[in-house]
C-alpha atoms as a PDB file:
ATOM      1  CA  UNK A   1      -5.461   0.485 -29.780  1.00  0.00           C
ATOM      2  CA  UNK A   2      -3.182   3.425 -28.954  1.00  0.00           C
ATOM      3  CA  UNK A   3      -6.047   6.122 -30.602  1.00  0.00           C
ATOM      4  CA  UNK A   4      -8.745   4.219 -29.358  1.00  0.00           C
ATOM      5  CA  UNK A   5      -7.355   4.608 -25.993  1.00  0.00           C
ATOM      6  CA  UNK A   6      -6.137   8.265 -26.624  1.00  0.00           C
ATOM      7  CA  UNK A   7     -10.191   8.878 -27.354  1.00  0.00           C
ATOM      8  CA  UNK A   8     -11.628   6.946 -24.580  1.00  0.00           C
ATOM      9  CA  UNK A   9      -9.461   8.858 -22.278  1.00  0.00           C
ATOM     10  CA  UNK A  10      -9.384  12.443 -23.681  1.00  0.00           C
ATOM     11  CA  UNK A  11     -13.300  11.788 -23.322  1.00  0.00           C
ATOM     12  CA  UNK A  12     -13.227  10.745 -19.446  1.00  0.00           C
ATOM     13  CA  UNK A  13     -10.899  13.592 -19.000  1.00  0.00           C
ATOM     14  CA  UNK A  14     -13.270  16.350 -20.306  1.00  0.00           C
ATOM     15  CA  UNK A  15     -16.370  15.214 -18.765  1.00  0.00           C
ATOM     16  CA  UNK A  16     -14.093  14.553 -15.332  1.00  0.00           C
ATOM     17  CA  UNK A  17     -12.774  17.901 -15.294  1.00  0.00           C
ATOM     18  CA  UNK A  18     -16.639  19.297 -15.984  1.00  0.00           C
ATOM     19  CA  UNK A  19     -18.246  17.353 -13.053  1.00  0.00           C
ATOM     20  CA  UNK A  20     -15.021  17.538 -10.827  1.00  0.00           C
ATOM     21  CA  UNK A  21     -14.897  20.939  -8.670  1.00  0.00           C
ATOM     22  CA  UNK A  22     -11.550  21.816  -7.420  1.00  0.00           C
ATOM     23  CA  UNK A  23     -11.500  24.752  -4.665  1.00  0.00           C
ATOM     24  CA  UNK A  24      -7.596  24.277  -4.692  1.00  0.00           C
ATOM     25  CA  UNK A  25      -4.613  24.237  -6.064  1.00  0.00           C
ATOM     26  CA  UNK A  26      -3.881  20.552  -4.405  1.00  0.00           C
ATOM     27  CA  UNK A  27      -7.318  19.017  -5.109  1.00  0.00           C
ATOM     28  CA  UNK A  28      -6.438  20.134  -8.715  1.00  0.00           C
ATOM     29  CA  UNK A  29      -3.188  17.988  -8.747  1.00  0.00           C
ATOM     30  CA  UNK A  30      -4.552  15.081  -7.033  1.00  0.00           C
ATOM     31  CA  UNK A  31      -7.612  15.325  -9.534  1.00  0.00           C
ATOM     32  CA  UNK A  32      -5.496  15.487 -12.278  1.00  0.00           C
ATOM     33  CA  UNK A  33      -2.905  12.848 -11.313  1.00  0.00           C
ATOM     34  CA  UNK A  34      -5.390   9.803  -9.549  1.00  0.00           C
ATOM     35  CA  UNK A  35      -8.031   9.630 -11.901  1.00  0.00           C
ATOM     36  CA  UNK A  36      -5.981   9.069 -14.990  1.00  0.00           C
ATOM     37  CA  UNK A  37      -3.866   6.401 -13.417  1.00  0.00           C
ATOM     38  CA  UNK A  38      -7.002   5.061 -12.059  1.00  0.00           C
ATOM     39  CA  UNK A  39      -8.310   5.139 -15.676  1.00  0.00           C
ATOM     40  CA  UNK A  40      -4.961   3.327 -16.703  1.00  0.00           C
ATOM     41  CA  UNK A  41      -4.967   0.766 -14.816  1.00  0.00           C
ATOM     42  CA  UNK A  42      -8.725  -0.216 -15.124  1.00  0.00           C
ATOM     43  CA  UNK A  43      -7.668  -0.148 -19.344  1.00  0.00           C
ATOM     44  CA  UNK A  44      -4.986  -1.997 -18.655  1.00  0.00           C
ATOM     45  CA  UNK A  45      -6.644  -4.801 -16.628  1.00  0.00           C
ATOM     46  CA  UNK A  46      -9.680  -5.434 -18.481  1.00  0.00           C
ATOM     47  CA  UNK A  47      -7.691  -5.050 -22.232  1.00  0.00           C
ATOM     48  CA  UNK A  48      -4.714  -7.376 -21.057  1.00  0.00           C
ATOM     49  CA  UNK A  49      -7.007 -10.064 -20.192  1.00  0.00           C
ATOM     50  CA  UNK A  50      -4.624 -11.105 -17.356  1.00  0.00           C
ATOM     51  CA  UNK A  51      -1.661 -11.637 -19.403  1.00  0.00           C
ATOM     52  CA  UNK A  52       1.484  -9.842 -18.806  1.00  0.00           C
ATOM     53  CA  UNK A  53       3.087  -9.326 -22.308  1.00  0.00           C
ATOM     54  CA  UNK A  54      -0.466  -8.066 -23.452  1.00  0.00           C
ATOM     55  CA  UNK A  55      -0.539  -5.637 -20.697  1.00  0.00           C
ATOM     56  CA  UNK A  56       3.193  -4.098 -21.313  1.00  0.00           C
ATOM     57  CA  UNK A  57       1.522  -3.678 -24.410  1.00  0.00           C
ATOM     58  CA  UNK A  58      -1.381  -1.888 -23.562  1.00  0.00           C
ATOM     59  CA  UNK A  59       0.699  -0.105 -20.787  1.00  0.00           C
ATOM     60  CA  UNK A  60       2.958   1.724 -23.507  1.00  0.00           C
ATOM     61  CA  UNK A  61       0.106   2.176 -25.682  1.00  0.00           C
ATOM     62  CA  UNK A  62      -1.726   4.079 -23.087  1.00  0.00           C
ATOM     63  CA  UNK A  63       0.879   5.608 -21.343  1.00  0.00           C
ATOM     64  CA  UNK A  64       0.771   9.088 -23.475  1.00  0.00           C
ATOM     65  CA  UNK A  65      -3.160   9.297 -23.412  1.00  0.00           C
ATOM     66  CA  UNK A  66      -2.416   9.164 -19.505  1.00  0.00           C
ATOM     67  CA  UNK A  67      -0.630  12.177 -19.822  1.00  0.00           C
ATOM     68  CA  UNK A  68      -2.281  14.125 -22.625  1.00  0.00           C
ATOM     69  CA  UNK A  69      -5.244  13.513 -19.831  1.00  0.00           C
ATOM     70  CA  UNK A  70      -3.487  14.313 -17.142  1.00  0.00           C
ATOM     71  CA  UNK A  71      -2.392  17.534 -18.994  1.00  0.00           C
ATOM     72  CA  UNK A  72      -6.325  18.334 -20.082  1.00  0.00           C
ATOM     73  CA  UNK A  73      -7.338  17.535 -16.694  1.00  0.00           C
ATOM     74  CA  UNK A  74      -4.974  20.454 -14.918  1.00  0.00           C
ATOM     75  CA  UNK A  75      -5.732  23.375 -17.788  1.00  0.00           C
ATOM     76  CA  UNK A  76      -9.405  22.416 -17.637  1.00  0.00           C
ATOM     77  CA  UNK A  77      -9.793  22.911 -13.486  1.00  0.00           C
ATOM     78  CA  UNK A  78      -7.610  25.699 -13.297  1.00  0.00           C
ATOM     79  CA  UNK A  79      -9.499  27.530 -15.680  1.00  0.00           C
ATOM     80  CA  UNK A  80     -12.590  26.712 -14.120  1.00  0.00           C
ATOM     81  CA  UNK A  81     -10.661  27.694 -10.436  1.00  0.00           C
ATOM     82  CA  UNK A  82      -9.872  30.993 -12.352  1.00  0.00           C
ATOM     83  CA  UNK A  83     -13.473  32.309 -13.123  1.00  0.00           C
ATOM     84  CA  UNK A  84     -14.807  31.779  -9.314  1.00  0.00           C
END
């Protein structure tokens, strides 16, 4: 579960970050920070079938592709905010 959710996400991230255009600093962070945790919670629901132990689970599981995407997400946009 934990690397097919580290895939899934790294995935979203990069194709997020390439369709995404940040003009600032702060749309960067927001970018970077909502979508992820958006991402995270939509994994959580629909893989914890409503059940709380199962989505602890899943919640710890997921929690470092969160940030490894939340990580990708900021390098990616302010590289792209660096070439305009």
């Amino acid at each position: 579960m934990a690397t097919t959710s580290f895939i899934i996400f790294m995935l979203i991230g990069y194709f997020l970050s390439s369709i995404l255009n940040a003009d600032s600093r702060i749309k960067i962070w927001i970018y970077s920070i909502i979508f992820p945790i958006i991402m995270l919670t939509i994994f959580v629901v629909v893989m914890g079938q409503g059940k709380s132990y199962i989505m602890g689970q899943i919640t710890g599981q997921c929690l470092i592709s969160t940030i490894a995407t939340i990580i990708l997400m900021i390098v990616r946009l302010n590289g792209k905010l660096k070439k305009e």
